[in-house]
Protein backbone atom coordinates (compact mmCIF):
# COMPACT_ATOMS: atom_id res chain seq x y z
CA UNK A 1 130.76 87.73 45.76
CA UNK A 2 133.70 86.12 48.24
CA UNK A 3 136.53 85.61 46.15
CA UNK A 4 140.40 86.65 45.68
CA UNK A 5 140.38 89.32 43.33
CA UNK A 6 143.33 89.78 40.69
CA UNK A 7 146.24 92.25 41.84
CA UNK A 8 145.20 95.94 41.49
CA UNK A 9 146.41 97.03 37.87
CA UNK A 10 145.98 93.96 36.16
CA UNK A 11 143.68 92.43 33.76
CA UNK A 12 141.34 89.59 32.63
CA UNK A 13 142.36 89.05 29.05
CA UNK A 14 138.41 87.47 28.13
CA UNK A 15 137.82 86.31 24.82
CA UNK A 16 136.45 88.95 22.99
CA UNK A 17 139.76 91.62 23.69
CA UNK A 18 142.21 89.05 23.57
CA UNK A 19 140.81 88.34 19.67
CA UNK A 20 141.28 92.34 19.48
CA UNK A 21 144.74 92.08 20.57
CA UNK A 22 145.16 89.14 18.70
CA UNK A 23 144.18 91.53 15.53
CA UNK A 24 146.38 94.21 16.63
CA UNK A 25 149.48 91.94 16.53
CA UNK A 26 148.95 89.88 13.46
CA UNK A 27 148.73 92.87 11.68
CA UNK A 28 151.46 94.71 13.41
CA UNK A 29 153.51 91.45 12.09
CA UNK A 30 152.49 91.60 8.90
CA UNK A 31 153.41 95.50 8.45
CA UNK A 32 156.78 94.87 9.98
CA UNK A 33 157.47 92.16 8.01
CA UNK A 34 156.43 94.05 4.87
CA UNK A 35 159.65 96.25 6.00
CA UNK A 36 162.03 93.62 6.23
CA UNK A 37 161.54 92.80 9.95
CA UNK A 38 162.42 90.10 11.79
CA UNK A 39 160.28 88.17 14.85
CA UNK A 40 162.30 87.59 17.46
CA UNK A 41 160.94 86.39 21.68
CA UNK A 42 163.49 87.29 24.82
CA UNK A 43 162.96 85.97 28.26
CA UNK A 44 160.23 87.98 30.53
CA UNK A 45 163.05 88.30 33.45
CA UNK A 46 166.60 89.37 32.96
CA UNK A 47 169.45 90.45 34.95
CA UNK A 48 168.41 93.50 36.88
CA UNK A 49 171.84 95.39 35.90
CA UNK A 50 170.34 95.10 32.23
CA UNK A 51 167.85 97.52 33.17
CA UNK A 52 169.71 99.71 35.64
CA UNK A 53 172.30 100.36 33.15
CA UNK A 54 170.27 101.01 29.89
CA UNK A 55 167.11 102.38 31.32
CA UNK A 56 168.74 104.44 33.64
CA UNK A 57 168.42 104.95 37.40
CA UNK A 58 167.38 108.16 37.55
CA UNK A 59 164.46 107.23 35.58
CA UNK A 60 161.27 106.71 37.47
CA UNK A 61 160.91 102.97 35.96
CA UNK A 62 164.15 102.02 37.79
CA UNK A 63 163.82 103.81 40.47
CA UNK A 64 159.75 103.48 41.19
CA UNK A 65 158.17 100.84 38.72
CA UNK A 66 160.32 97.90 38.25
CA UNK A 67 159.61 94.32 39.60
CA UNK A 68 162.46 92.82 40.90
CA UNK A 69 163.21 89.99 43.03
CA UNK A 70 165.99 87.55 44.00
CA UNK A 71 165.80 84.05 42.38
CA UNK A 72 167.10 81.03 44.76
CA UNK A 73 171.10 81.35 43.94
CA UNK A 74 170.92 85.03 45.41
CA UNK A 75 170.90 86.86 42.00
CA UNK A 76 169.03 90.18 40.97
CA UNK A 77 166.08 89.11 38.39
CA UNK A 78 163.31 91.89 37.11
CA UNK A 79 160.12 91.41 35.55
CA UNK A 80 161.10 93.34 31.96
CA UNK A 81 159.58 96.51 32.33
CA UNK A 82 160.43 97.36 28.60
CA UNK A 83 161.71 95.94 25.20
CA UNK A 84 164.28 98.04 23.52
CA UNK A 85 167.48 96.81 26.32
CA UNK A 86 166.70 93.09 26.02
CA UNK A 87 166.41 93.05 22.24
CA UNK A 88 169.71 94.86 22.41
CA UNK A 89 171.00 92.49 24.57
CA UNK A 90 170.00 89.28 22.35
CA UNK A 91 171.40 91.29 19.49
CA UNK A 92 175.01 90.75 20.95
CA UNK A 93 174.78 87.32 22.33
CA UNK A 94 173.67 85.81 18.82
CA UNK A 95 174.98 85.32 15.31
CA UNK A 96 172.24 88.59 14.47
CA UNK A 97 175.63 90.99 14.76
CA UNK A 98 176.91 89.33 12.34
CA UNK A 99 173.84 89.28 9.59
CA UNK A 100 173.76 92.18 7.55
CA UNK A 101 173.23 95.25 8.90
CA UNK A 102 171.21 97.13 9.86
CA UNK A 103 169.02 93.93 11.43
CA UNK A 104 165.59 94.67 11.56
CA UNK A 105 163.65 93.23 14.40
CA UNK A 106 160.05 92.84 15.95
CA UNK A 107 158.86 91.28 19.16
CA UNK A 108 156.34 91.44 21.41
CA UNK A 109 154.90 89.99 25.29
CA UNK A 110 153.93 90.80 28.72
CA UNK A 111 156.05 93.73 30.41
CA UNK A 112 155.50 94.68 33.93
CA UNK A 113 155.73 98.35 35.75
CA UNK A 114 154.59 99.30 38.64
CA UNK A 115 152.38 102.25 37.67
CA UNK A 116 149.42 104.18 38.73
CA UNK A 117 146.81 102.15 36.85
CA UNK A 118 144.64 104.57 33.98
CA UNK A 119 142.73 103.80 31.06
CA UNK A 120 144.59 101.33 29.19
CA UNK A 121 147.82 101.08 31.47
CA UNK A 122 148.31 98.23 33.08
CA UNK A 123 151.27 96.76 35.53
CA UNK A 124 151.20 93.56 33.62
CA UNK A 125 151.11 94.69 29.83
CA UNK A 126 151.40 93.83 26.26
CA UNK A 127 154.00 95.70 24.09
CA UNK A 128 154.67 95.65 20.26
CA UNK A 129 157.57 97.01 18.85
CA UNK A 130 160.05 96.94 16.01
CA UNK A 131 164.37 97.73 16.71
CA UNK A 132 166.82 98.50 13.84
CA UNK A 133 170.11 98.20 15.01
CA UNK A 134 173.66 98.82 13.72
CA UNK A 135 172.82 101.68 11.11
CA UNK A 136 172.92 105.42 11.92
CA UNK A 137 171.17 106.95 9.13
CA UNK A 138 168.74 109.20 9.76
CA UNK A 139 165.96 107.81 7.05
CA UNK A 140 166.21 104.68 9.33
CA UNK A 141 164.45 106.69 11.84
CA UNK A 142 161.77 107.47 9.19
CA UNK A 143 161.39 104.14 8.31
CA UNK A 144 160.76 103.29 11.99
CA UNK A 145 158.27 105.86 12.19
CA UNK A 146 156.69 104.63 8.83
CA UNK A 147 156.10 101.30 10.39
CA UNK A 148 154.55 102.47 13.63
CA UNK A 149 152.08 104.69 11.07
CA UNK A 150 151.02 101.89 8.55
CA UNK A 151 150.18 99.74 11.47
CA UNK A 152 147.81 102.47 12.78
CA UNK A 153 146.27 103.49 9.08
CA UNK A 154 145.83 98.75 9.06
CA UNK A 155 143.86 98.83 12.16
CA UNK A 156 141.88 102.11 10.85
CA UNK A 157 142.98 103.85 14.02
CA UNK A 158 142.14 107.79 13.06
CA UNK A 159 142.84 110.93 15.09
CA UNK A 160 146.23 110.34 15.64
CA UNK A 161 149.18 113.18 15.55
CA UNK A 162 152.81 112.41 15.23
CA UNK A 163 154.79 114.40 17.08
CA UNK A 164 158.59 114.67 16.56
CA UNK A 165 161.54 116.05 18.04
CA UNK A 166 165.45 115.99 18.40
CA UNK A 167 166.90 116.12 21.75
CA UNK A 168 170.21 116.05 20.68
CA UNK A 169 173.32 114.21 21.25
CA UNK A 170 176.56 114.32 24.01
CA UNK A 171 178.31 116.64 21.56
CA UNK A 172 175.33 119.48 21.86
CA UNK A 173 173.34 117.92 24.90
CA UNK A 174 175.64 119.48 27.89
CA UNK A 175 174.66 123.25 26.49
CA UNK A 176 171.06 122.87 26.50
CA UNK A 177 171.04 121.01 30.00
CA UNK A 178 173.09 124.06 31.62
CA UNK A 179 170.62 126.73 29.84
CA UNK A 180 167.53 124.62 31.36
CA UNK A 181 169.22 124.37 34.52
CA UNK A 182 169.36 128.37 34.82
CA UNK A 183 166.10 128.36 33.44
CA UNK A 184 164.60 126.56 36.97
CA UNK A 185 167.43 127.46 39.31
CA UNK A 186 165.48 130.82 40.37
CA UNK A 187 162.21 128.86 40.90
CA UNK A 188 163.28 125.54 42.54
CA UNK A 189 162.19 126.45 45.88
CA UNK A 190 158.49 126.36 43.96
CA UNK A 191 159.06 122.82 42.58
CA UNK A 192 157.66 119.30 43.78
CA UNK A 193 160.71 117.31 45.29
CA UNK A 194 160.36 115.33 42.52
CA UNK A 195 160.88 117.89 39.90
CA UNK A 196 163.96 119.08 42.21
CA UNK A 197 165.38 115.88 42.12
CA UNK A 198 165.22 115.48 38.24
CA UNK A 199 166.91 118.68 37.87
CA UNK A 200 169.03 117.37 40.35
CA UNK A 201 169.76 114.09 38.70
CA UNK A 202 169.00 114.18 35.21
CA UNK A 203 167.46 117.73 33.68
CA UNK A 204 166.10 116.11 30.78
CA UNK A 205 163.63 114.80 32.66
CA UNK A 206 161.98 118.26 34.05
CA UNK A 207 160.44 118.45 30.17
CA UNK A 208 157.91 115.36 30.88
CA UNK A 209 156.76 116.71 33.96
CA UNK A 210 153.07 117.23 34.85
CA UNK A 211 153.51 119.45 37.36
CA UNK A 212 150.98 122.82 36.45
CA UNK A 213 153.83 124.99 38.01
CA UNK A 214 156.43 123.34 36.12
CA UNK A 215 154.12 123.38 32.57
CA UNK A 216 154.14 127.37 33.31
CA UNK A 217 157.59 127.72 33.23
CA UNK A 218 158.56 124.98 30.51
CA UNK A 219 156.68 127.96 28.63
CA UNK A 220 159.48 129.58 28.26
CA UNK A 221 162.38 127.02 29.14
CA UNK A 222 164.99 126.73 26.60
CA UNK A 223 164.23 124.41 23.65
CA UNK A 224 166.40 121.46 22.55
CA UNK A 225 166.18 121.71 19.42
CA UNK A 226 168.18 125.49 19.76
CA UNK A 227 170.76 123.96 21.08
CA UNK A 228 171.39 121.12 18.37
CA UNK A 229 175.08 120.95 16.68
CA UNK A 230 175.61 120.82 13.56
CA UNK A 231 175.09 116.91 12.82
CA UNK A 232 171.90 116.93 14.71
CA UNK A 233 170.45 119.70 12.82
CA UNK A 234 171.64 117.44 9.41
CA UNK A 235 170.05 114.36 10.92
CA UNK A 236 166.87 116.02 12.37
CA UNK A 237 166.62 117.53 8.42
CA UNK A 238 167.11 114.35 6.74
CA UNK A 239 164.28 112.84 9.00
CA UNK A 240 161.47 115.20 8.00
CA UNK A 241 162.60 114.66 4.34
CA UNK A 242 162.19 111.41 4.63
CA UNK A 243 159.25 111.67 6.51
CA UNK A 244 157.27 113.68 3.88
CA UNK A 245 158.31 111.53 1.33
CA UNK A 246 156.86 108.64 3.12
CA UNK A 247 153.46 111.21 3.01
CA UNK A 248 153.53 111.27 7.23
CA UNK A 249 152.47 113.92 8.73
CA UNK A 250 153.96 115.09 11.61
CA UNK A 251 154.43 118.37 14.41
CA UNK A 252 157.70 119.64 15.60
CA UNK A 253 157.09 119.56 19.89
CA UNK A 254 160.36 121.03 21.37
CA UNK A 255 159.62 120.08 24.87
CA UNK A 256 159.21 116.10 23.84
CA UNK A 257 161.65 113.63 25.39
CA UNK A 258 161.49 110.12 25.98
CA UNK A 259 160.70 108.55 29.63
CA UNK A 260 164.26 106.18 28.94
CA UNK A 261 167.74 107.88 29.72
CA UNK A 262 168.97 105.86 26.44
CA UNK A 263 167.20 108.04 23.59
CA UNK A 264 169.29 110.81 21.81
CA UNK A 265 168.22 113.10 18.43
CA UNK A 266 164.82 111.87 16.82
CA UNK A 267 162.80 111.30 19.94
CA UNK A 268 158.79 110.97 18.73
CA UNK A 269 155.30 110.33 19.92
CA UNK A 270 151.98 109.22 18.28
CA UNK A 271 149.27 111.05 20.39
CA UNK A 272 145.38 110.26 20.02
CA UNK A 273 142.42 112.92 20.02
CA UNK A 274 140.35 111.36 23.08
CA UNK A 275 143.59 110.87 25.09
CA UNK A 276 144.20 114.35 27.13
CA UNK A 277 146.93 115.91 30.03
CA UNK A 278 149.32 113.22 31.49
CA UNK A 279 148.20 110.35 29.16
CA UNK A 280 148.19 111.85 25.47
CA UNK A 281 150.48 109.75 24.53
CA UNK A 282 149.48 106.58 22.38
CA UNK A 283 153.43 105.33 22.65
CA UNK A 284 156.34 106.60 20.93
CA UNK A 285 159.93 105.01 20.49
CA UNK A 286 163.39 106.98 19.05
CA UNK A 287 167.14 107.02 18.26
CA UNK A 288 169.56 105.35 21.19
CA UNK A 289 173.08 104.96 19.68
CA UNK A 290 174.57 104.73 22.66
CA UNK A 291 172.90 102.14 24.61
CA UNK A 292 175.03 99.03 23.54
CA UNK A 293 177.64 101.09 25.22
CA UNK A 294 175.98 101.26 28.16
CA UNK A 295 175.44 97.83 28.82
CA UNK A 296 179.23 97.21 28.24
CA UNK A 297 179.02 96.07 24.56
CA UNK A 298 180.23 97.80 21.54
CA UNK A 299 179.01 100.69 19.68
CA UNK A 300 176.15 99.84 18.07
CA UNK A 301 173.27 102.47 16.71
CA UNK A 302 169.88 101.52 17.15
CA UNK A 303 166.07 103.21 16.61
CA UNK A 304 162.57 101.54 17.47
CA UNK A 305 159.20 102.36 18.86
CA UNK A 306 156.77 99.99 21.13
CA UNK A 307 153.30 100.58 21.88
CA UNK A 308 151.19 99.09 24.42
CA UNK A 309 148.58 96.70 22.61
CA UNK A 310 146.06 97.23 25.89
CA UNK A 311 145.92 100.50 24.83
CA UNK A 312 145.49 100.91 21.15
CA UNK A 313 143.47 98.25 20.64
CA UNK A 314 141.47 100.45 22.91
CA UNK A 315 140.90 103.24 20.37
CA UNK A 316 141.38 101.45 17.39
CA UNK A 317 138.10 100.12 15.68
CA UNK A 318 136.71 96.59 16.89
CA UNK A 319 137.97 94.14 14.45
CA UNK A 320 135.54 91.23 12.55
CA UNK A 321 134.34 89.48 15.11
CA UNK A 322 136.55 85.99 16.18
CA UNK A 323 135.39 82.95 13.95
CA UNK A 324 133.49 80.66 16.16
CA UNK A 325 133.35 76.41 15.70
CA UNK A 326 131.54 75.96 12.13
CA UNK A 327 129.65 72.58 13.81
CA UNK A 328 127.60 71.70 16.96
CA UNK A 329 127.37 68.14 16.94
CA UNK A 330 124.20 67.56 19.24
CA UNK A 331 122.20 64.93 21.25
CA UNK A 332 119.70 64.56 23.61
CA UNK A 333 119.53 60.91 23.69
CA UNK A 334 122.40 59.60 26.64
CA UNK A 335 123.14 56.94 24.94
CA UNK A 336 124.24 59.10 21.95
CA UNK A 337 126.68 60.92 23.76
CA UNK A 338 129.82 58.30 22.24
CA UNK A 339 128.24 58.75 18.90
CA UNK A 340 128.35 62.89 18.99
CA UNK A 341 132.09 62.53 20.01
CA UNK A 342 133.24 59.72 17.34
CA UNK A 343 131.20 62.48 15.04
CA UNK A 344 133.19 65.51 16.23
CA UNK A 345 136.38 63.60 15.61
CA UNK A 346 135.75 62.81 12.48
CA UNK A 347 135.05 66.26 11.22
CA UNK A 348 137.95 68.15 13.77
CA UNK A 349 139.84 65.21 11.50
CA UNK A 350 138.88 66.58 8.16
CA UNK A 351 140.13 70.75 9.78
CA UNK A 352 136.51 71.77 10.78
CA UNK A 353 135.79 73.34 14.40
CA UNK A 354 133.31 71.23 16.20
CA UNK A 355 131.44 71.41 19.48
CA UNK A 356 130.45 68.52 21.01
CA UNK A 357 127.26 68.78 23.06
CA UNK A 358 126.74 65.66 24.21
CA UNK A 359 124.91 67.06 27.42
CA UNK A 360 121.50 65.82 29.29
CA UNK A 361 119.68 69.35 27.79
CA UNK A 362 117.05 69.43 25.52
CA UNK A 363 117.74 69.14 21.77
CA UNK A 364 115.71 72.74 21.40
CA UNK A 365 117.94 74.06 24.28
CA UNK A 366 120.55 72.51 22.61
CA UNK A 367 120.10 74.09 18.90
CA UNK A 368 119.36 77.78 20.21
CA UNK A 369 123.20 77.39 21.84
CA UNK A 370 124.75 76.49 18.27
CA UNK A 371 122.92 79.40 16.63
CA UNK A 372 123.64 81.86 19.45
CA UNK A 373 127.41 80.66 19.10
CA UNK A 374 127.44 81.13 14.62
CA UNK A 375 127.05 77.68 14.04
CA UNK A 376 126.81 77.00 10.34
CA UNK A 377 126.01 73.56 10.27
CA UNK A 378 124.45 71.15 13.40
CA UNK A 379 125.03 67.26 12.96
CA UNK A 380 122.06 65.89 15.08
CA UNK A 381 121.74 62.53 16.83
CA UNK A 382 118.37 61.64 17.76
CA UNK A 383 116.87 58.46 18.71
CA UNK A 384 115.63 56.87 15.41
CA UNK A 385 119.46 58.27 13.75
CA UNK A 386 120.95 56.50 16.57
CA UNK A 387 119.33 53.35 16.14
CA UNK A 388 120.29 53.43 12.44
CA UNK A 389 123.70 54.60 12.57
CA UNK A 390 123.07 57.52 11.03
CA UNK A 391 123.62 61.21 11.91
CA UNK A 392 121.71 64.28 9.61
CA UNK A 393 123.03 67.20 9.35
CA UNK A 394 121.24 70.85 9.04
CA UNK A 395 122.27 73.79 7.24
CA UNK A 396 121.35 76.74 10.03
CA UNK A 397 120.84 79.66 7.15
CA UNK A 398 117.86 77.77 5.16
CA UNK A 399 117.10 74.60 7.15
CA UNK A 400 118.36 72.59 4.16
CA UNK A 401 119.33 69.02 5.89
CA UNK A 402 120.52 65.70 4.68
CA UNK A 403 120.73 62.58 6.48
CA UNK A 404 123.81 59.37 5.70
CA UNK A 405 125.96 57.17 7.70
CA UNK A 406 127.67 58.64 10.52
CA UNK A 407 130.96 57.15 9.01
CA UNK A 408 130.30 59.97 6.33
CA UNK A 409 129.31 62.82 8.22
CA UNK A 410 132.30 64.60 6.45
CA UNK A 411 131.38 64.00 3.34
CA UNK A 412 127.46 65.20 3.92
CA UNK A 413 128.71 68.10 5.64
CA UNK A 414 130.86 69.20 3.15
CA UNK A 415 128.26 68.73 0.58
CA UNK A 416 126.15 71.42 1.98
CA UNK A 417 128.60 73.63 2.90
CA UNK A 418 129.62 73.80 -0.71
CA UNK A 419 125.92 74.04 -2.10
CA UNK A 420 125.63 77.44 0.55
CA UNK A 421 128.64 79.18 -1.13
């Protein structure tokens, strides 16, 4: 069929996932707010230094995915291509620095990267996530994790790992980057030149490679977490405490790190069972105290985690279906087309859903449509109703109908609603 497709790497939101998503949200709310967060919305496009500076640019979002543009007075704008850095940013430009501490925030909305599309990634997609800012304790980074993990056990989303790690801080970071540096030095002439140029750049980022020859000697690369000082070990400690007393199971992974150059110690993952290689990764989130200082504010600690809705609401368990309109107020006479809408006022007036289908089809035509879309009740209008004023109205489950005065078509409706119950 002729037609202008949508862009490569997008998607239709139809009906039926959007209610999924829909799901997903509500009840990541609800969890959230069961913790003591906060909802809170930031603009899709910000200042493109927002992102350079706290992503990073040697990160491949910055340097390969983001969506940038400049707006008519000649100034940088992107497309946010994540959540953390805004929130961060709002967090300093409102009275929230000033509630107590540590505030505990949600959001959500569209973010936009320009990826390689997969199953369930998207370059215009949906994140949820939570942010607790301005408190450095390590069971904060539990509780985080305790959100992200109720949310999943609410939407009955099974076969999930969480994986946890520390990746330090800048007291104990430097070491471990100069032992993996050795590690590769002798090899790099075997390397992609992208591999070469995260050594290069920023050696962190050699652990999330997916290069085979790269996975064969991560094998036996150095491991952050033998490089952690003292106060990371004590924070990494206090996590898993807090962790198992939450009842969360979880796997120490030594060669996790985050995709963001602002993460530092707990650093963690949720992976699912029927995601493999490259994309295991459900989504994942972790400690970045020093990303208000990065964007030229004050030092402020902060921990979250954000997850794709796209893609969980893939795996997760299809939720009841969507509630459809409760009435069909039908027709087949033209002339009874201004009756069927006055009707459908009146009960859309009195909170029901209505459709009106005041249409030149056949009344049997008609009545298969309202039980195909869950009608409970159908308000008809026929000829002899119309020459009386009336309107009768059917019960779909039995048949059971009554017929009264259009002007109390809410009241007859109600009626057998309430007898059905």
């Amino acid at each position: 069929m002729a037609g202008i497709s949508r862009p490569r790497g997008t998607n239709d939101l139809l009906p039926e996932r959007r209610w999924a998503m829909e799901h997903a949200l509500r009840i990541g709310l609800s969890v959230s707010s069961q913790y003591g967060y906060r909802h809170l919305e930031t603009p899709i496009f910000e200042s493109t230094e927002l992102f350079v500076r706290g992503v990073g640019d040697t990160t491949d979002v910055v340097t390969r995915e983001m969506y940038t543009f400049q707006d008519r007075g000649g100034r940088s704008l992107t497309l946010r291509p994540e959540g953390t850095t805004p929130v961060v940013r709002a967090f300093w430009e409102s009275e929230l620095r000033q509630a107590p501490l540590p505030a505990r925030l949600s959001y959500w909305g569209p973010m936009f990267r320009y990826d390689r599309p997969g199953r369930g990634r998207y370059r215009q997609f949906t994140q949820f996530g939570v942010e607790a800012l301005g408190e450095s304790d390590p069971e904060l980074d539990a509780e985080v994790i305790a959100v992200a993990w109720r949310w999943l056990e609410a939407l009955g989303l099974g076969g999930t790992s969480l994986q946890l790690n520390s990746i330090g801080d800048a007291i104990c970071r430097p070491r471990f980057r100069e032992a993996l540096l050795r590690h590769f030095e002798p090899h790099l002439a075997h390397l992609p030149e992208l591999d070469r140029d995260r050594l290069r750049r920023n050696p962190l980022r050699i652990l999330d490679s997916k290069d085979p020859e790269v996975a064969r000697l991560l094998a036996t690369a150095p491991r952050t977490t033998d490089f952690l000082c003292e106060g990371c070990l004590e924070a990494f400690a206090r996590v898993q405490e807090a962790l198992s007393s939450y009842e969360i199971p979880f796997q120490l992974n030594p060669l996790l790190v985050r995709g963001l150059d602002y993460y530092q110690r707990t650093a963690f993952e949720v992976w699912h069972e029927d995601l493999h290689g490259a994309q295991n990764a459900l989504f994942g989130g972790g400690r970045y105290d020093g990303l208000s200082e990065l964007l030229g504010y004050p030092a402020c600690p902060g921990v979250g985690f954000a997850a794709g809705l796209e893609r969980v609401t893939m795996l997760a368990p299809a939720p009841p279906a969507a509630p459809g309109p409760l009435v069909w107020a039908l027709t087949a006479q033209p002339e009874g087309a201004g009756a069927v809408i006055r009707i459908a006022e009146k009960l859309r007036g009195a909170g029901l859903a209505v459709v009106a289908d005041a249409g030149g089809r056949s009344l049997k035509a008609k009545m298969r449509s309202a039980e195909r879309g869950g009608a409970g009740l159908v308000c008809i209008v026929g000829a002899e109703e119309l020459r009386q004023g009336l309107v009768t109205v059917r019960r779909l489950g039995d048949g059971t109908q009554a017929s009264g005065p259009a002007d109390s078509v809410v009241e007859t409706a109600r009626a057998l609603l309430q007898s059905s119950e």
